[in-house]
N, C-alpha and C. Protein backbone atom coordinates (compact mmCIF):
# COMPACT_ATOMS: atom_id res chain seq x y z
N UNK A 1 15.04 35.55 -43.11
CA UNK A 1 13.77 34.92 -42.86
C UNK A 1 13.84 34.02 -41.62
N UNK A 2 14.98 33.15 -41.41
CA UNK A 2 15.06 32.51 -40.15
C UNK A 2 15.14 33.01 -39.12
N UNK A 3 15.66 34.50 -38.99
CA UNK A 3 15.54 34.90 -37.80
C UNK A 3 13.73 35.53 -37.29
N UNK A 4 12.99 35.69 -38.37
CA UNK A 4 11.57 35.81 -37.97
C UNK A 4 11.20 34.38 -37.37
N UNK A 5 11.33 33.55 -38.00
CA UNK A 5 10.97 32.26 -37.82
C UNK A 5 11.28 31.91 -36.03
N UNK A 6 12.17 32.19 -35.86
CA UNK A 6 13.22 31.83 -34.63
C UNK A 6 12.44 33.12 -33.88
N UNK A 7 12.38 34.47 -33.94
CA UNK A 7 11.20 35.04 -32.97
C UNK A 7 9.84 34.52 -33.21
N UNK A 8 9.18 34.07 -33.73
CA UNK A 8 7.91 33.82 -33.66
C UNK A 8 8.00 32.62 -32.57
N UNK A 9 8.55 31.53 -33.15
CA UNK A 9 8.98 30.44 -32.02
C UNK A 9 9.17 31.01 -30.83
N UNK A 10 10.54 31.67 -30.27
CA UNK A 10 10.38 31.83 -29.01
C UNK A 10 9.46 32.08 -28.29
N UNK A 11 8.85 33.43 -29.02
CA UNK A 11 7.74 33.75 -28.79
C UNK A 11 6.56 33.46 -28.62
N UNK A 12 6.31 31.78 -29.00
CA UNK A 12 5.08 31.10 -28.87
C UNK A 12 5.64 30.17 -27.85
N UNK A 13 6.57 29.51 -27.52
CA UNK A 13 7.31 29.29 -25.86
C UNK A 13 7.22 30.00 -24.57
N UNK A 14 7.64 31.48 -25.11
CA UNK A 14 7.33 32.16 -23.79
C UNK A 14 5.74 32.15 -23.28
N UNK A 15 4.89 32.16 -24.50
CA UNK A 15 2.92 31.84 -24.27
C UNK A 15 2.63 30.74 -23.57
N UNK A 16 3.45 29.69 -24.25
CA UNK A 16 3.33 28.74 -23.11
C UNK A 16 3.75 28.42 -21.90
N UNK A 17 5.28 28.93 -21.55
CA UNK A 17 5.71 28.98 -20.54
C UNK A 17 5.01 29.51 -19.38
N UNK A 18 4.36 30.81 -19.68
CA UNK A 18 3.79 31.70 -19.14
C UNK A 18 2.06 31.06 -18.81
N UNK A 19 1.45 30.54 -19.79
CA UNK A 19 0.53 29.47 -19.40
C UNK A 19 0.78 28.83 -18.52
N UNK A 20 1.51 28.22 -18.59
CA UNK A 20 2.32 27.03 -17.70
C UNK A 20 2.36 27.28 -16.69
N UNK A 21 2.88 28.62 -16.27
CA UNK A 21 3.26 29.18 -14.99
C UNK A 21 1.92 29.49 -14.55
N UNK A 22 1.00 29.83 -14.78
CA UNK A 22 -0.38 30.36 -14.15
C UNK A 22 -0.99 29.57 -13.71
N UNK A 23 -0.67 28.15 -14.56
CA UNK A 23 -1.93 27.12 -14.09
C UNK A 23 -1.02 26.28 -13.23
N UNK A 24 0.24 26.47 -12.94
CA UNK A 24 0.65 26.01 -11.42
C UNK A 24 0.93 27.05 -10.40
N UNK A 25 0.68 27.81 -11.12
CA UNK A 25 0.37 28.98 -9.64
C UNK A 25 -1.14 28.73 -9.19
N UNK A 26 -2.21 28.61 -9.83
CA UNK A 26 -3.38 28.40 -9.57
C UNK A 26 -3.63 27.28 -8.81
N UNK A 27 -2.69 26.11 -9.06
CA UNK A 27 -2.66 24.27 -8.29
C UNK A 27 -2.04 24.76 -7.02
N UNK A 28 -0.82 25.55 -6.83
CA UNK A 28 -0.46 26.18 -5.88
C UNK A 28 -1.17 26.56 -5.01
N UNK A 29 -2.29 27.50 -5.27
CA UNK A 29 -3.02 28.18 -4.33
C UNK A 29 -3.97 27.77 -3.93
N UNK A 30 -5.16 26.85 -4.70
CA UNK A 30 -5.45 25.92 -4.51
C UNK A 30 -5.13 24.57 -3.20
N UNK A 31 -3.85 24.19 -3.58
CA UNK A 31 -3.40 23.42 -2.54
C UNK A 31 -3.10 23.63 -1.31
N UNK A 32 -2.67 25.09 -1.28
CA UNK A 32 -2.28 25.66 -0.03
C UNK A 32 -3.54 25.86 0.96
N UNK A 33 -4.32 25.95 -0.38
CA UNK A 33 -6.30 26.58 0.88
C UNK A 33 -6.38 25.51 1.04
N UNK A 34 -6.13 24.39 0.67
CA UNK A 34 -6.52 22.54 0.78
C UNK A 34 -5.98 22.37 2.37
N UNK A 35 -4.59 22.52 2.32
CA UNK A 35 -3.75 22.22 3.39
C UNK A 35 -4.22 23.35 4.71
N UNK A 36 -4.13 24.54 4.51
CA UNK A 36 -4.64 25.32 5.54
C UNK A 36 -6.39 24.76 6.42
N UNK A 37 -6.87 24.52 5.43
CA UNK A 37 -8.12 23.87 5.79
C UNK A 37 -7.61 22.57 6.72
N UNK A 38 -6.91 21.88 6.09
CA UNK A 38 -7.11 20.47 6.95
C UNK A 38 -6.43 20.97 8.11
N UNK A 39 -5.22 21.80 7.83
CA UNK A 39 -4.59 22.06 9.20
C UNK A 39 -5.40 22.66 10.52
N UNK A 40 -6.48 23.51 9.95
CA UNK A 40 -7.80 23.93 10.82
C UNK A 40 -8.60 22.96 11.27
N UNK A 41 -8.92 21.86 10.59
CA UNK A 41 -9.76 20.45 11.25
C UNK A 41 -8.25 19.85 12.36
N UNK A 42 -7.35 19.94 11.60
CA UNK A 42 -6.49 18.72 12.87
C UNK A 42 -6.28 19.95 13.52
N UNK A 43 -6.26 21.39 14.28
CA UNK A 43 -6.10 21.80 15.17
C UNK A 43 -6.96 22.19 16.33
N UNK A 44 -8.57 21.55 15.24
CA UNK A 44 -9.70 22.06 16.21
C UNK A 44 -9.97 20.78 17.20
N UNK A 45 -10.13 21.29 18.38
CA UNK A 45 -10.44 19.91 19.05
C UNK A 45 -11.65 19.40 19.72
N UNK A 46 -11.47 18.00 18.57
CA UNK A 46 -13.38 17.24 17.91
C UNK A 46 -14.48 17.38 19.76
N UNK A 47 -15.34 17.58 19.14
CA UNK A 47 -16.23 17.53 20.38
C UNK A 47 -16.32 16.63 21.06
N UNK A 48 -17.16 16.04 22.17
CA UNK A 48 -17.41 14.63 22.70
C UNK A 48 -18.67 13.99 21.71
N UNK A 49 -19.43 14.39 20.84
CA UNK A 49 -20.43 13.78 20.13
C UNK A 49 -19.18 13.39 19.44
N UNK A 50 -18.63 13.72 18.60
CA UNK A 50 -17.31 13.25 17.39
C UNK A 50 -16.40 12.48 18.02
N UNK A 51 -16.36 12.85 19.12
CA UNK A 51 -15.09 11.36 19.54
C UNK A 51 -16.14 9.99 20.17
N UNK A 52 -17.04 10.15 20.79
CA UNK A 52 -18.44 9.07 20.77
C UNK A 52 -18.57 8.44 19.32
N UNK A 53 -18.99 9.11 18.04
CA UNK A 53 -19.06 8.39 17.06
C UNK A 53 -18.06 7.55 16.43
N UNK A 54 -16.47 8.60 16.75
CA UNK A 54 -15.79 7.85 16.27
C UNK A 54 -14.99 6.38 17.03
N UNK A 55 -15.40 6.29 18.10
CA UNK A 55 -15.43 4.92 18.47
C UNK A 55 -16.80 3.84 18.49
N UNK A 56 -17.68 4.21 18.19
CA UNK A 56 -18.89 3.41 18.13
C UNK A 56 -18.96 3.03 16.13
N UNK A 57 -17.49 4.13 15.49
CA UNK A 57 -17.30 3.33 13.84
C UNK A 57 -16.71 2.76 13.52
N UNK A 58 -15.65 1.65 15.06
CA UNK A 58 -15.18 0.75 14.34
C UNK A 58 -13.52 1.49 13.94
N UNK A 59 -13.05 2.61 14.96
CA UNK A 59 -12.25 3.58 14.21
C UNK A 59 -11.31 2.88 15.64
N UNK A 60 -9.90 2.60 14.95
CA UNK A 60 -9.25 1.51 15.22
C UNK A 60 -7.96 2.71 16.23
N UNK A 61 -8.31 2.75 17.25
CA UNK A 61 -7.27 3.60 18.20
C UNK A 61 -5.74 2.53 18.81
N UNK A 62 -4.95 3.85 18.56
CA UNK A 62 -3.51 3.49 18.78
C UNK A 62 -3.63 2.71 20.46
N UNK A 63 -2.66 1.56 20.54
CA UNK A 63 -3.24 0.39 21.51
C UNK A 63 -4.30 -0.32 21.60
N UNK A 64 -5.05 -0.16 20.30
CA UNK A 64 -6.15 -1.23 20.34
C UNK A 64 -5.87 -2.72 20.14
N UNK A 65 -5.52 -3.48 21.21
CA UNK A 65 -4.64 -4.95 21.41
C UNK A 65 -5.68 -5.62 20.20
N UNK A 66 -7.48 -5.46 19.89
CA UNK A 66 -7.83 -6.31 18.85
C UNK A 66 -7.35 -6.14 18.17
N UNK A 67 -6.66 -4.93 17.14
CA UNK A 67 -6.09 -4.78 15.70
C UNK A 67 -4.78 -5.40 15.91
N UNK A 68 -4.33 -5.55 16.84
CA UNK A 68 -2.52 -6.15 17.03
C UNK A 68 -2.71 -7.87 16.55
N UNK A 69 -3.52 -8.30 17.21
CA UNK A 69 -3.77 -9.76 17.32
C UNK A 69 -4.27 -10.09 15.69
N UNK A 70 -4.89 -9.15 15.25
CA UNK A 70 -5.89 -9.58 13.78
C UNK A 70 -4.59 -9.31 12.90
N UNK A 71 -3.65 -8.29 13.08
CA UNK A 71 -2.50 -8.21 12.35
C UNK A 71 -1.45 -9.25 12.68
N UNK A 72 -1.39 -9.55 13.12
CA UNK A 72 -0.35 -10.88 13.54
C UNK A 72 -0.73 -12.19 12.92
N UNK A 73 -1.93 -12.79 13.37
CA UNK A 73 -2.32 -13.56 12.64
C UNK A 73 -2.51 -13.58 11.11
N UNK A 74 -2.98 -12.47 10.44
CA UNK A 74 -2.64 -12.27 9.26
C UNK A 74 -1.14 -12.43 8.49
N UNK A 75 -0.21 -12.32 9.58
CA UNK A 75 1.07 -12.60 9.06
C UNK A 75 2.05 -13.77 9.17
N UNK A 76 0.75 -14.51 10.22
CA UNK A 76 1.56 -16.20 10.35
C UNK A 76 1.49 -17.02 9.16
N UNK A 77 2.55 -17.78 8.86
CA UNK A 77 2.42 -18.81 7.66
C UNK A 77 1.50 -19.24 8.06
N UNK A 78 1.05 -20.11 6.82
CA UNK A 78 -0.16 -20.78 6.55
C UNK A 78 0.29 -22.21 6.66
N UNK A 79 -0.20 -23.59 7.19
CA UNK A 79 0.70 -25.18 7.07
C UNK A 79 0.86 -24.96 5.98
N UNK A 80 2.02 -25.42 5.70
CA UNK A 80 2.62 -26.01 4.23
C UNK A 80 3.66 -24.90 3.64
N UNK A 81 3.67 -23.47 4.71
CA UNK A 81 4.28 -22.37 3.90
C UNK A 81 5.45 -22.76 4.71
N UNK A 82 6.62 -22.87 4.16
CA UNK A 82 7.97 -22.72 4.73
C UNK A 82 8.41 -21.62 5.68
N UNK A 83 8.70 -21.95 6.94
CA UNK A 83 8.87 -20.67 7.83
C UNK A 83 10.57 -20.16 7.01
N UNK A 84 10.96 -21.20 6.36
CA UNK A 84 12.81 -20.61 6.31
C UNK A 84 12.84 -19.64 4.84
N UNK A 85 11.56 -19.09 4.67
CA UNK A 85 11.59 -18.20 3.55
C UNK A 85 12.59 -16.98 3.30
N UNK A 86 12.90 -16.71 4.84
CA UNK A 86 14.05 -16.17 4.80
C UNK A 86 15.14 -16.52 4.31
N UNK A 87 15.52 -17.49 4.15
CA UNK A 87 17.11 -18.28 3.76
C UNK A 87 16.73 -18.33 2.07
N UNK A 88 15.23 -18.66 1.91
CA UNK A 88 15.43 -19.02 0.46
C UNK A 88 15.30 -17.43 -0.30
N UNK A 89 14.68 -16.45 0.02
CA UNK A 89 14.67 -15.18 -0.06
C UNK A 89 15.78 -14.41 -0.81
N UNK A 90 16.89 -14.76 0.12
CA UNK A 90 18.22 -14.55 -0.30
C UNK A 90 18.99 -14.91 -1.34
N UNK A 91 18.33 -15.93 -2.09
CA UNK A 91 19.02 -16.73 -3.00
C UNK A 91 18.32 -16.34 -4.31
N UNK A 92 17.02 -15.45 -4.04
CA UNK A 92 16.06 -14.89 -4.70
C UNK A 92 16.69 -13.35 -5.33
N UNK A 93 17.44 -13.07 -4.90
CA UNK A 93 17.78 -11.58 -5.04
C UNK A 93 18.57 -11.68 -6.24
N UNK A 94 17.96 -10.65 -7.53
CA UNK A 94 18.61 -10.30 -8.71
C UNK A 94 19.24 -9.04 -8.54
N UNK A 95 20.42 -8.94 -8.87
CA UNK A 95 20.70 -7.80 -9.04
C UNK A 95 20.78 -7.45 -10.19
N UNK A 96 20.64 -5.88 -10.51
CA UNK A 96 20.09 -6.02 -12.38
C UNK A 96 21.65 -4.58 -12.91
């Protein structure tokens, strides 16, 4: 009797396995038309209306010295914050 038992089991493993396998073959193929697509937008090259909009949205281009300056300042201490956070940092470290 256990050996029916023991084929029925496998046998309801391999159903799933085999499920299993379809619906990541399906995420698979899926993903691949995802990626082929975008790879078709980043190879097409944007018109002058699309590169016009995308600087009139605020769309932050590599060497743009305003985003350097707004990031910097964002990263200066604040009065009262200890610049030697570094030194105390160190003394901070758990090892587990």
């Amino acid at each position: 009797m256990t050996d029916d038992t023991d084929v029925e089991e496998l046998e309801q493993r391999v159903e799933e396995l085999e499920a299993t396998v379809r619906g990541l073959t399906e995420e698979l193929v899926d993903a691949s038309e995802r990626i082929r697509t975008l790879e078709a937008e980043l190879d097409r090259t944007p018109s002058t209306e699309e590169l016009r909009e995308s600087r009139e949205g605020g769309v932050i281009e590599p060497g743009d010295d305003d985003a350097d300056t707004e990031a910097d300042e964002a990263t200066k201490p604040v009065d009262g914050e200890a610049e030697d956070n570094e030194e105390s940092g160190l003394d901070d470290i758990i090892v587990a």
